[in-house]
N, C-alpha and C. Protein backbone atom coordinates (compact mmCIF):
# COMPACT_ATOMS: atom_id res chain seq x y z
N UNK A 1 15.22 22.45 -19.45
CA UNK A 1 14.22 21.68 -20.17
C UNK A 1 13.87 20.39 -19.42
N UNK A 2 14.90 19.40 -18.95
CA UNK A 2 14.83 18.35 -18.09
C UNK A 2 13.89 18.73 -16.70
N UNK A 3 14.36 20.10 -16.33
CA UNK A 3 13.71 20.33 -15.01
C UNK A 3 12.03 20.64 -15.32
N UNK A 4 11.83 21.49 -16.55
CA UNK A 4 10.37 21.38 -16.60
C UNK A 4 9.54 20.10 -16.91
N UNK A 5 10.48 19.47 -17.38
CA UNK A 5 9.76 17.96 -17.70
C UNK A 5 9.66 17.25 -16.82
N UNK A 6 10.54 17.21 -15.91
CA UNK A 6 10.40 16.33 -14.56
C UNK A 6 8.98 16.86 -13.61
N UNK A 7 9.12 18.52 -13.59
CA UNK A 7 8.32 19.15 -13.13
C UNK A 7 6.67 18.82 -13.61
N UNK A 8 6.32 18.81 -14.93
CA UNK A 8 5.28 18.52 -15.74
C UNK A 8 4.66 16.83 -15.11
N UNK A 9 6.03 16.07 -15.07
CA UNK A 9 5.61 14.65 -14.52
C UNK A 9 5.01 14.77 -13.21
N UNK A 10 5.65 15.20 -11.99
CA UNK A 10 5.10 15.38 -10.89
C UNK A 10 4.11 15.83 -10.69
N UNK A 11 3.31 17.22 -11.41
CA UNK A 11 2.45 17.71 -11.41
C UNK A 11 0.97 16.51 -11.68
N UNK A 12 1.54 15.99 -12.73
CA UNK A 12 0.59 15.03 -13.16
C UNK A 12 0.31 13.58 -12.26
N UNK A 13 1.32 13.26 -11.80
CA UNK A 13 1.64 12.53 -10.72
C UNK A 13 0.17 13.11 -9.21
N UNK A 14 0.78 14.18 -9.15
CA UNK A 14 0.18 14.81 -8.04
C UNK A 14 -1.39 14.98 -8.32
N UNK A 15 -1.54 15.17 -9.70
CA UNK A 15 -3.04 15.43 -10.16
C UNK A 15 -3.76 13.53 -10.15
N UNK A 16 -3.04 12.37 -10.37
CA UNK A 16 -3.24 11.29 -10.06
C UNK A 16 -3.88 11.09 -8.84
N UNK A 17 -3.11 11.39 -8.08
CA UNK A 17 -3.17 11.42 -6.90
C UNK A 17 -4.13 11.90 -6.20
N UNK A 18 -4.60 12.95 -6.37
CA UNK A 18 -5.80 13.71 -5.88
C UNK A 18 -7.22 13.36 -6.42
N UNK A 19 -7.03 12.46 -7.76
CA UNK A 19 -7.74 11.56 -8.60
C UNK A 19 -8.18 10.27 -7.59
N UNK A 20 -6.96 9.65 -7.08
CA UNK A 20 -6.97 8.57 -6.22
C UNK A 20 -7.49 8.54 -4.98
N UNK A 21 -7.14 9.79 -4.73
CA UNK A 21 -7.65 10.39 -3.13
C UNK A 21 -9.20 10.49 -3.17
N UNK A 22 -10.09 10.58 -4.61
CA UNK A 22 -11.14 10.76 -4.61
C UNK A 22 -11.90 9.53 -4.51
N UNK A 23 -11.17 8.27 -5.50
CA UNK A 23 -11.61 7.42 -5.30
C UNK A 23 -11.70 6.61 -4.24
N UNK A 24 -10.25 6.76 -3.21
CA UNK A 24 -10.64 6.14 -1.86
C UNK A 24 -11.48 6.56 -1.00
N UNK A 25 -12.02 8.25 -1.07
CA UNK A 25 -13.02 8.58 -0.42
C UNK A 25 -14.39 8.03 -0.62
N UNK A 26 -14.59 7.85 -2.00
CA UNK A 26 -15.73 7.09 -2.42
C UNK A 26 -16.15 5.64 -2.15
N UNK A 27 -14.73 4.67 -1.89
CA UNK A 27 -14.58 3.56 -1.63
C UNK A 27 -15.24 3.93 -0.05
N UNK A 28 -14.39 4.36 0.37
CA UNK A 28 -14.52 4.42 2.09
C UNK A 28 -15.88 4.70 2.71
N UNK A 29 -16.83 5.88 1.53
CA UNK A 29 -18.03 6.02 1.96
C UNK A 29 -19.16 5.02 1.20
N UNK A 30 -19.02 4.14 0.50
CA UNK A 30 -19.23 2.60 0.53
C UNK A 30 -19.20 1.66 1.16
N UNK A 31 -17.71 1.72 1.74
CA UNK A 31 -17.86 0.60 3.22
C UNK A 31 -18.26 1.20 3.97
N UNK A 32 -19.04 2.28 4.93
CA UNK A 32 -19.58 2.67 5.50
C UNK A 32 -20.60 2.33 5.29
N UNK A 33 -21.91 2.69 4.32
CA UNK A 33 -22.75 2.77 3.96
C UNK A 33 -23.05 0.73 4.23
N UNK A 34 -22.07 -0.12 3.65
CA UNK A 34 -22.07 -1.73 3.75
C UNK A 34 -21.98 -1.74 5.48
N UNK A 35 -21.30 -0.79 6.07
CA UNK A 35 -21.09 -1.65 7.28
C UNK A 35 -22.55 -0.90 8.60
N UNK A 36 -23.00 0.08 7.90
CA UNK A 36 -24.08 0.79 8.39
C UNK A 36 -25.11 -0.18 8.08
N UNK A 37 -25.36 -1.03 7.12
CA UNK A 37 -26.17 -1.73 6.88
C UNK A 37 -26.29 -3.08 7.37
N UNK A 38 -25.03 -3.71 7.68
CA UNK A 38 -24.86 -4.94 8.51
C UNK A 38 -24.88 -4.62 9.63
N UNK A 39 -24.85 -3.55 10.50
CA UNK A 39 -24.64 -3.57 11.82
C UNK A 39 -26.32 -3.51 12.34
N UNK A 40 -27.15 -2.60 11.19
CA UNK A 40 -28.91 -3.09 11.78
C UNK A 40 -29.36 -4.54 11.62
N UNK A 41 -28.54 -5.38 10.65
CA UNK A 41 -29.12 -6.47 10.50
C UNK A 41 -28.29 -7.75 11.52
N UNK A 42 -27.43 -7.48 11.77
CA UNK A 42 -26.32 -8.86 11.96
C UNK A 42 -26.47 -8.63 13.61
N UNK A 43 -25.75 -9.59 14.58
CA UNK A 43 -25.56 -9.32 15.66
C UNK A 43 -24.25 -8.99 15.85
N UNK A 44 -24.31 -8.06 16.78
CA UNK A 44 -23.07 -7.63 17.30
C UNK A 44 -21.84 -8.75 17.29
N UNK A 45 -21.91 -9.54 17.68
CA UNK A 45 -20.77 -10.60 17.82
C UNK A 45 -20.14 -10.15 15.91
N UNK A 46 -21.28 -10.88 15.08
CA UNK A 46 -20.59 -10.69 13.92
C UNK A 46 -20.54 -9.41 13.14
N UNK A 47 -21.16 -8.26 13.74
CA UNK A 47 -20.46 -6.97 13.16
C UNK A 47 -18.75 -6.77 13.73
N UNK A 48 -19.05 -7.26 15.07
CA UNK A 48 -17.13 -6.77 15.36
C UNK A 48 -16.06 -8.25 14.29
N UNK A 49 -16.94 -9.09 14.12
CA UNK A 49 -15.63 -9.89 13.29
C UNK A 49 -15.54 -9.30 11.73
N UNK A 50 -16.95 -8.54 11.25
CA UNK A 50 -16.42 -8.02 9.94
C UNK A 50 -15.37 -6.43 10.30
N UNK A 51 -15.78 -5.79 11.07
CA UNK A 51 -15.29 -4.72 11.41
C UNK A 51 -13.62 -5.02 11.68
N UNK A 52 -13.27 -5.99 12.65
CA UNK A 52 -11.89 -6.41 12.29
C UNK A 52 -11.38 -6.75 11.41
N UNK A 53 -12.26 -7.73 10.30
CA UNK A 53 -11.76 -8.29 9.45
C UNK A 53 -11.01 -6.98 8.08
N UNK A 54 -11.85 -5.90 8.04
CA UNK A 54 -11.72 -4.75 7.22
C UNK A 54 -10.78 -4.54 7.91
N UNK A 55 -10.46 -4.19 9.03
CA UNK A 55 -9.30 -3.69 9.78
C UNK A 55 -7.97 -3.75 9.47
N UNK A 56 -8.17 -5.36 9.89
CA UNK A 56 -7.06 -6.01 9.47
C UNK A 56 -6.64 -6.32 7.74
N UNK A 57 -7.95 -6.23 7.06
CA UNK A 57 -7.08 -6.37 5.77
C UNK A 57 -6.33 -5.16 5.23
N UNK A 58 -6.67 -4.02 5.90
CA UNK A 58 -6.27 -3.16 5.60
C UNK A 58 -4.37 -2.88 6.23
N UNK A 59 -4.52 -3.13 7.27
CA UNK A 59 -3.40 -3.40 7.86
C UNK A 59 -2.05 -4.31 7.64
N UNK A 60 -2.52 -5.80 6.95
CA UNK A 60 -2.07 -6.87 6.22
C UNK A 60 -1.25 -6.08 4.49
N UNK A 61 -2.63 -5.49 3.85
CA UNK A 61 -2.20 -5.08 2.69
C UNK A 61 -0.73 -3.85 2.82
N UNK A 62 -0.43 -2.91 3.82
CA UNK A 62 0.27 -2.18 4.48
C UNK A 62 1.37 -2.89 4.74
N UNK A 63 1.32 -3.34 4.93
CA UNK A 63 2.45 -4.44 5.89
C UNK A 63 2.81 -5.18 4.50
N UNK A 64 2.54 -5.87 3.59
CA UNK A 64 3.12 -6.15 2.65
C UNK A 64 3.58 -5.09 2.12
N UNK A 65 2.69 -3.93 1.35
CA UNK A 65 3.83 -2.98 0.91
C UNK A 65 4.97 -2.73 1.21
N UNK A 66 5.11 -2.58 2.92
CA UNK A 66 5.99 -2.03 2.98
C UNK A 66 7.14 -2.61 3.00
N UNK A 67 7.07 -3.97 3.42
CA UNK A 67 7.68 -4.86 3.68
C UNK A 67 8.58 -5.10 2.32
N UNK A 68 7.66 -5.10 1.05
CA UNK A 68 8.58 -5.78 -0.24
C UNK A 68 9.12 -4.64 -0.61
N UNK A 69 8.54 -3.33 -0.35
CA UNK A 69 9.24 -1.77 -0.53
C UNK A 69 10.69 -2.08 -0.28
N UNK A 70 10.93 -2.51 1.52
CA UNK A 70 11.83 -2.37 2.46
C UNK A 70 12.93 -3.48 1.79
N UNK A 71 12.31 -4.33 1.10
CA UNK A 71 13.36 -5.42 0.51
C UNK A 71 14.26 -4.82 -0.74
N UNK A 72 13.14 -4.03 -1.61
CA UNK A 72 13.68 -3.98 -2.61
C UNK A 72 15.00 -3.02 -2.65
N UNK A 73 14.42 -2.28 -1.52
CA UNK A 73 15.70 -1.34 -1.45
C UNK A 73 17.50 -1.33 -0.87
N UNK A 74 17.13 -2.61 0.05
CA UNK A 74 18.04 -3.23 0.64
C UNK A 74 18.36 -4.00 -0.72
N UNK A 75 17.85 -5.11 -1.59
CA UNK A 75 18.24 -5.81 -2.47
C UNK A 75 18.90 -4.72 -3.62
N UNK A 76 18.22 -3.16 -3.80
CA UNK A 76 19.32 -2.55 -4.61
C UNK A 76 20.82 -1.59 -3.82
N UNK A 77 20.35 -1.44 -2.71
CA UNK A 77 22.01 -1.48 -1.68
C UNK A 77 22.87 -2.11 -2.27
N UNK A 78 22.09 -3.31 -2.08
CA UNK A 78 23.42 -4.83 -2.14
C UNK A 78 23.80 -4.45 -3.69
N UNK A 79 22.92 -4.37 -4.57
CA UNK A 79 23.30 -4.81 -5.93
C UNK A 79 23.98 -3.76 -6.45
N UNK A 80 24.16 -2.46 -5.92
CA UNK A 80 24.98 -1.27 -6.22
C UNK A 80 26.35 -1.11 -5.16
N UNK A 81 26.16 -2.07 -4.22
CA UNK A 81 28.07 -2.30 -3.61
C UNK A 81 28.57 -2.24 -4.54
N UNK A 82 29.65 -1.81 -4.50
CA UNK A 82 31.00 -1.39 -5.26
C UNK A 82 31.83 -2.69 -4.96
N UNK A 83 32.93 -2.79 -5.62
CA UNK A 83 34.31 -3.83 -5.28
C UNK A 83 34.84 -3.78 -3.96
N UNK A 84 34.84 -1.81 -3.67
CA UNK A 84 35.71 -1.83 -3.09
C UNK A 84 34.54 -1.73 -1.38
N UNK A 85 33.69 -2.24 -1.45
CA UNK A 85 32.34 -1.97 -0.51
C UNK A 85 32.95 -2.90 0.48
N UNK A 86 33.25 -2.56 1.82
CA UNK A 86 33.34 -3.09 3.52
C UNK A 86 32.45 -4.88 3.27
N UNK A 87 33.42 -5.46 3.45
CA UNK A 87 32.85 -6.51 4.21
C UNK A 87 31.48 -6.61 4.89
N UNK A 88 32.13 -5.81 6.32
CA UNK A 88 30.74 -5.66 7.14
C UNK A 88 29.67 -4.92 6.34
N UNK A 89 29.74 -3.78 5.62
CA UNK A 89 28.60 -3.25 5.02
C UNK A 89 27.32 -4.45 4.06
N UNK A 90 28.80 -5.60 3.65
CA UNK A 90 27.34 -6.29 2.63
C UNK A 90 27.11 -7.38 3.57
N UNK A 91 27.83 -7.60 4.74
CA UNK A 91 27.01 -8.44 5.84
C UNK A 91 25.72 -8.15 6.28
N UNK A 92 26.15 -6.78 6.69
CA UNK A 92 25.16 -6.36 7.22
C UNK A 92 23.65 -6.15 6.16
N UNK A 93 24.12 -6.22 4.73
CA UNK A 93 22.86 -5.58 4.14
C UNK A 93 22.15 -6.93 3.87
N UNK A 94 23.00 -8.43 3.84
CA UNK A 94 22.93 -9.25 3.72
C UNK A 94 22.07 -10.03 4.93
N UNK A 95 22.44 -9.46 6.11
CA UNK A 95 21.42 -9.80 7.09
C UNK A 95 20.10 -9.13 7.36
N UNK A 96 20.21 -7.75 6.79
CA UNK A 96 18.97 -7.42 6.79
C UNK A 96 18.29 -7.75 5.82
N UNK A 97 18.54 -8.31 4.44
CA UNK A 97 17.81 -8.75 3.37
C UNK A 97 16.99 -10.18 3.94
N UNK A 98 17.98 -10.65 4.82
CA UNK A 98 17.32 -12.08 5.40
C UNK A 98 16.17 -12.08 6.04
N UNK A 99 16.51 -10.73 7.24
CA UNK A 99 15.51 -10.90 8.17
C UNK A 99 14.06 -10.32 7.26
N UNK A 100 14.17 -9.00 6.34
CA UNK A 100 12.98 -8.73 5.06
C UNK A 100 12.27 -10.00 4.73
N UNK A 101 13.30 -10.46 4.13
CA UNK A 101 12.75 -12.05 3.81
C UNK A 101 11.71 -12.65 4.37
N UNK A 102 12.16 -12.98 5.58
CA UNK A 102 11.43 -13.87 6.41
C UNK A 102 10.23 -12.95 6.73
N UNK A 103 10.83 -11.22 7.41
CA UNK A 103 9.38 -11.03 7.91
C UNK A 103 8.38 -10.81 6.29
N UNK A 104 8.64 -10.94 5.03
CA UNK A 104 7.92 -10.83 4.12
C UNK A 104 7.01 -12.25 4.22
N UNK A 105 7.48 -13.17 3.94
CA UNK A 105 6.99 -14.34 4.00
C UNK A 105 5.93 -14.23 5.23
N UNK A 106 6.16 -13.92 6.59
CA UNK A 106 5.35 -13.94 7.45
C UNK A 106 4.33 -13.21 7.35
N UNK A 107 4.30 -12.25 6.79
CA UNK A 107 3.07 -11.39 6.29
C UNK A 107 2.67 -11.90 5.15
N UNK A 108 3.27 -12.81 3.93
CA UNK A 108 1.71 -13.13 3.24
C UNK A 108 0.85 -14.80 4.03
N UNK A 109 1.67 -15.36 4.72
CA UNK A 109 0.80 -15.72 5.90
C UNK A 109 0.03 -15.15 6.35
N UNK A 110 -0.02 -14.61 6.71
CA UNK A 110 -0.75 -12.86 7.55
C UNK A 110 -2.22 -12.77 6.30
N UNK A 111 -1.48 -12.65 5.08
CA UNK A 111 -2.61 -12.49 4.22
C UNK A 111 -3.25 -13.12 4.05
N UNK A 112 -2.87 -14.87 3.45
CA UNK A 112 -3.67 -15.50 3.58
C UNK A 112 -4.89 -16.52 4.68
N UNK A 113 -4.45 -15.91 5.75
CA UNK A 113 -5.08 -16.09 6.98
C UNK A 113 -6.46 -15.24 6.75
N UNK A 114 -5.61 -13.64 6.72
CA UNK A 114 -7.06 -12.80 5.98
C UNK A 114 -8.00 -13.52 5.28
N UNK A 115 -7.25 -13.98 3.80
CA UNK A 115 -8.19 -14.13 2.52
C UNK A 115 -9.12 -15.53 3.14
N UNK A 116 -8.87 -16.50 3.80
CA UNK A 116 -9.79 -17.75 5.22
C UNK A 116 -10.92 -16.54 5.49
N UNK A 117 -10.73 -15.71 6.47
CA UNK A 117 -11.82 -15.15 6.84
C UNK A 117 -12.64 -14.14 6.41
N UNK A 118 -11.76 -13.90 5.25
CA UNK A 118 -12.08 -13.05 4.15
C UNK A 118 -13.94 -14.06 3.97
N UNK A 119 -13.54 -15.24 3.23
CA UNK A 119 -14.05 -16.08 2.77
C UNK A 119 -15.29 -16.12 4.21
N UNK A 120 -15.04 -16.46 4.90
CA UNK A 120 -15.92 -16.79 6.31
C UNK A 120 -16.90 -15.48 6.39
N UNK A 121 -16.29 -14.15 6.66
CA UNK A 121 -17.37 -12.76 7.01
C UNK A 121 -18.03 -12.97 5.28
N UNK A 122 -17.69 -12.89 4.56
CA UNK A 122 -18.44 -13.09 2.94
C UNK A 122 -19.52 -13.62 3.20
N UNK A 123 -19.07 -15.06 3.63
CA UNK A 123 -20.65 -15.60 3.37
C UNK A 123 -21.64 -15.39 4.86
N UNK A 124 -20.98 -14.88 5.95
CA UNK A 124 -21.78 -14.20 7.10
C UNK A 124 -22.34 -13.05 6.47
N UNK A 125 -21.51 -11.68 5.10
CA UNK A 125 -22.76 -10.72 5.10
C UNK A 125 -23.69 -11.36 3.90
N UNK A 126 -23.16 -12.38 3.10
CA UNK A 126 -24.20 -12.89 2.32
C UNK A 126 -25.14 -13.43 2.90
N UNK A 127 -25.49 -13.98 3.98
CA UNK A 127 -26.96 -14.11 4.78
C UNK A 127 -27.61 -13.22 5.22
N UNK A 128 -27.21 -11.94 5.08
CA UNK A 128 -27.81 -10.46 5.46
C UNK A 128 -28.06 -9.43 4.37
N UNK A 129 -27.30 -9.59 3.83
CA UNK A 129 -27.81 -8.58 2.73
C UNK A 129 -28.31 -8.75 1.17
N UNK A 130 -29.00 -8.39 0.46
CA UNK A 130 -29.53 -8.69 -0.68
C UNK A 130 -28.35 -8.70 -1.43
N UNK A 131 -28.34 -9.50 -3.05
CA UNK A 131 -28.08 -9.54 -3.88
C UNK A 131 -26.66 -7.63 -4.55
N UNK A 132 -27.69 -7.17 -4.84
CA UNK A 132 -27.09 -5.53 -5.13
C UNK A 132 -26.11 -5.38 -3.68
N UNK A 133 -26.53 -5.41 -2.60
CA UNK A 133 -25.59 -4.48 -1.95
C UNK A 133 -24.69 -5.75 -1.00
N UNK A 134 -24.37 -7.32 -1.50
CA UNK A 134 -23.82 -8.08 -1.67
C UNK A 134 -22.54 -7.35 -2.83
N UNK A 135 -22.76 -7.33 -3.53
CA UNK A 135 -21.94 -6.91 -4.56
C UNK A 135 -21.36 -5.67 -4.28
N UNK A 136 -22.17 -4.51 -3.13
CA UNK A 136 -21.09 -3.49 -2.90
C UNK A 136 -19.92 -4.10 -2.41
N UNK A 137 -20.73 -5.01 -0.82
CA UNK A 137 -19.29 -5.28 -0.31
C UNK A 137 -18.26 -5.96 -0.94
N UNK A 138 -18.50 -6.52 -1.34
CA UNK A 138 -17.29 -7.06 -2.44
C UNK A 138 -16.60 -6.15 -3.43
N UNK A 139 -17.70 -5.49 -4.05
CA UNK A 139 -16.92 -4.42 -4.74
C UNK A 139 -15.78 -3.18 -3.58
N UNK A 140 -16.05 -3.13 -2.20
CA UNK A 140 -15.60 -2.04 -1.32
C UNK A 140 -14.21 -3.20 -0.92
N UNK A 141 -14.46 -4.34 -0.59
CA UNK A 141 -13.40 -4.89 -0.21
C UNK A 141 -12.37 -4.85 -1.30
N UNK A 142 -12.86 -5.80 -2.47
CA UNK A 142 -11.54 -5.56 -3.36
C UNK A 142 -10.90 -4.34 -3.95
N UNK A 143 -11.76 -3.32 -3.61
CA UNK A 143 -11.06 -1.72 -4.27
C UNK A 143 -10.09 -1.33 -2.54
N UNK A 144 -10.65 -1.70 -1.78
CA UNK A 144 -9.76 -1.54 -0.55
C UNK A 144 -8.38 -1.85 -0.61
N UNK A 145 -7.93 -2.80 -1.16
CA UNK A 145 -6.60 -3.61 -1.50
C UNK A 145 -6.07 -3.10 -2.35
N UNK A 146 -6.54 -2.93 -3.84
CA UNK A 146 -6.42 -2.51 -4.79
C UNK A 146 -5.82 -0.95 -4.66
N UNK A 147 -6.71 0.00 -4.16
CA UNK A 147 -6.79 1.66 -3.84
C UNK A 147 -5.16 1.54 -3.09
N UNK A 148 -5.41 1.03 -1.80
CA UNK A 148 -4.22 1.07 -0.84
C UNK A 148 -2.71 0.88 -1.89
N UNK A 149 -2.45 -0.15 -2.64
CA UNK A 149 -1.53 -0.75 -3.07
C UNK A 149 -1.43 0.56 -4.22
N UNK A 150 -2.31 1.02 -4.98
CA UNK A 150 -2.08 2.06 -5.88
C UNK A 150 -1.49 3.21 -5.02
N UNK A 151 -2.44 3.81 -4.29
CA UNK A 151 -1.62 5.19 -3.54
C UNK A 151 -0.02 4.99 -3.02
N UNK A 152 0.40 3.40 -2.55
CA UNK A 152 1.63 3.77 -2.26
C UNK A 152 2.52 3.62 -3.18
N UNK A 153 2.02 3.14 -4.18
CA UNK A 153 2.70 3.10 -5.21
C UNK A 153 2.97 4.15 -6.25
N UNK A 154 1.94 5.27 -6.25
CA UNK A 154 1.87 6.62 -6.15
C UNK A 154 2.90 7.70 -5.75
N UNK A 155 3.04 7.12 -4.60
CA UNK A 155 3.37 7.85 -3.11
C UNK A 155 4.73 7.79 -3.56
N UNK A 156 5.46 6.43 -3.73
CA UNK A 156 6.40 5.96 -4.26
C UNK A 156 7.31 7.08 -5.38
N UNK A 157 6.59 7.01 -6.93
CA UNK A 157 6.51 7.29 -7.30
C UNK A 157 7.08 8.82 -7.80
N UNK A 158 6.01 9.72 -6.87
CA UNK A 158 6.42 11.06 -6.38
C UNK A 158 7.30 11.32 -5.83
N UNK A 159 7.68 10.63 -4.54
CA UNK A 159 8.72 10.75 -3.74
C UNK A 159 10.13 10.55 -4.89
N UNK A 160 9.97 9.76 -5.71
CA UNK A 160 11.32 9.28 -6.44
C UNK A 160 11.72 10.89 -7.51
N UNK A 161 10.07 11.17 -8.08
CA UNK A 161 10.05 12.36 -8.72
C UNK A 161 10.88 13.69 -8.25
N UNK A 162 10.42 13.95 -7.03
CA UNK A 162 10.93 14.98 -6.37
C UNK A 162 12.49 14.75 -5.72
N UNK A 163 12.79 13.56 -5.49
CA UNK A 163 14.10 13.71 -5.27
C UNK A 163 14.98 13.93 -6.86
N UNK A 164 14.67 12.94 -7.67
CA UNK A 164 15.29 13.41 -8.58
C UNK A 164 15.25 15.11 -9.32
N UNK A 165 13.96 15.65 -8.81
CA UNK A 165 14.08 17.19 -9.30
C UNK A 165 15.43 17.79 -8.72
N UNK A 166 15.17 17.31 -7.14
CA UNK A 166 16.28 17.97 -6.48
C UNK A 166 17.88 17.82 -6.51
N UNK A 167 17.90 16.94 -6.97
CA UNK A 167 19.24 16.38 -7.56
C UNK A 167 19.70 17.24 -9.15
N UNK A 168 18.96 17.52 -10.06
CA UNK A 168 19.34 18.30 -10.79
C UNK A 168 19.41 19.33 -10.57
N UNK A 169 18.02 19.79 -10.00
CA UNK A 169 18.09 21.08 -9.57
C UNK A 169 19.62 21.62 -9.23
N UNK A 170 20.29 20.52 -8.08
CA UNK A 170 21.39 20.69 -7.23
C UNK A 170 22.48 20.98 -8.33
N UNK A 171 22.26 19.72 -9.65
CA UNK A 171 23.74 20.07 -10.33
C UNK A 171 23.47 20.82 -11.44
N UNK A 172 22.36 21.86 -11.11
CA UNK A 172 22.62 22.85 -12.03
C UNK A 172 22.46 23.92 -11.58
N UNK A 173 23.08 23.98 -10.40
CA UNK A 173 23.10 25.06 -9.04
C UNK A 173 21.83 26.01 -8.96
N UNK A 174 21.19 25.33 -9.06
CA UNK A 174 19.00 26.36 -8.73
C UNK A 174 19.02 26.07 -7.64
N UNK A 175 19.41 24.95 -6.52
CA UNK A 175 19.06 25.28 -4.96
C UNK A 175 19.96 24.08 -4.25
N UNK A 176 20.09 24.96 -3.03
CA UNK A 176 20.99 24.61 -2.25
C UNK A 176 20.95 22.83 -1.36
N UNK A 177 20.08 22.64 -1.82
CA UNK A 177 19.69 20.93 -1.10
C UNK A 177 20.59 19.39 -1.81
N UNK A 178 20.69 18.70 -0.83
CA UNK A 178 21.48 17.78 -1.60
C UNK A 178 20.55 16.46 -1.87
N UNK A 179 21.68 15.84 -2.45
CA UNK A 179 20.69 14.60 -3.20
C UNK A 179 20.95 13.27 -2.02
């Protein structure tokens, strides 16, 4: 009964997902359509700084995920040591929580450096484009951030789903894989 229910979740999970997958396609053929439209109007110089700038926020938003992902999991390492847990083991998890740390911090630097030029290409395509398709790009940028941060959180999600299938699965001897 547990296994069909877990099963029922994933499914739905997965049907999310393919939900999500639709919407980033739609997003994506939006910023196209925004960046097809600034590149007849703008000069080259400032199509390649919006073209990076998408780039990179996309890259920035990534890099945080993964980054506070990578913490949290090290921070539940640490918080599930045992008494009888090695010295060196919570040194070590202890130094890698540090270095997370820091490189976390350095990436929302990273971001807010973005959200500066965020601000700067904005009002470069607001001298180019009308009113309505002003408002796509804005609408394509903030679903960009938004979309990204949902799917891995998704992604997440599933992944946790399916291991835990497999873990019962395991202790109720249906298949041979371990947890």
């Amino acid at each position: 009964q547990l296994v069909e229910s877990l099963s029922r979740k994933l499914a739905v999970l997965r049907e999310a997902q393919r939900g999500l997958q639709e919407d980033i396609s739609a997003n994506g053929a939006l910023g196209e359509e925004v960046a097809a439209r600034l590149q007849a109007l703008c000069t080259p110089g400032e199509f390649d700084k919006y073209r990076l700038f998408v780039g990179d926020l996309d890259k920035v938003v990534n890099l945080l995920l993964s980054l506070s992902g990578r913490l949290a999991r090290v921070e539940n390492a640490l918080s599930a040591l045992g008494p009888h847990a090695s010295s060196e083991d919570k040194v070590a998890l202890r130094e890698k929580q540090r270095l997370l740390a820091a490189q976390l911090e350095d990436a929302k630097e990273l971001r807010e450096h973005v959200g500066r030029r965020e601000e700067a290409v904005g009002a470069m395509v607001a001298r180019y484009l009308p009113p309505e398709q002003l408002q796509d790009y804005r609408h394509f940028v903030k679903m960009k951030s938004a979309l990204t941060a949902e799917q891995r959180e998704l992604d997440e999600k599933i992944k946790l789903g399916q291991e835990q299938l497999r873990c019962l699965r395991e202790s109720l001897g249906q298949a041979p894989t371990s947890c």
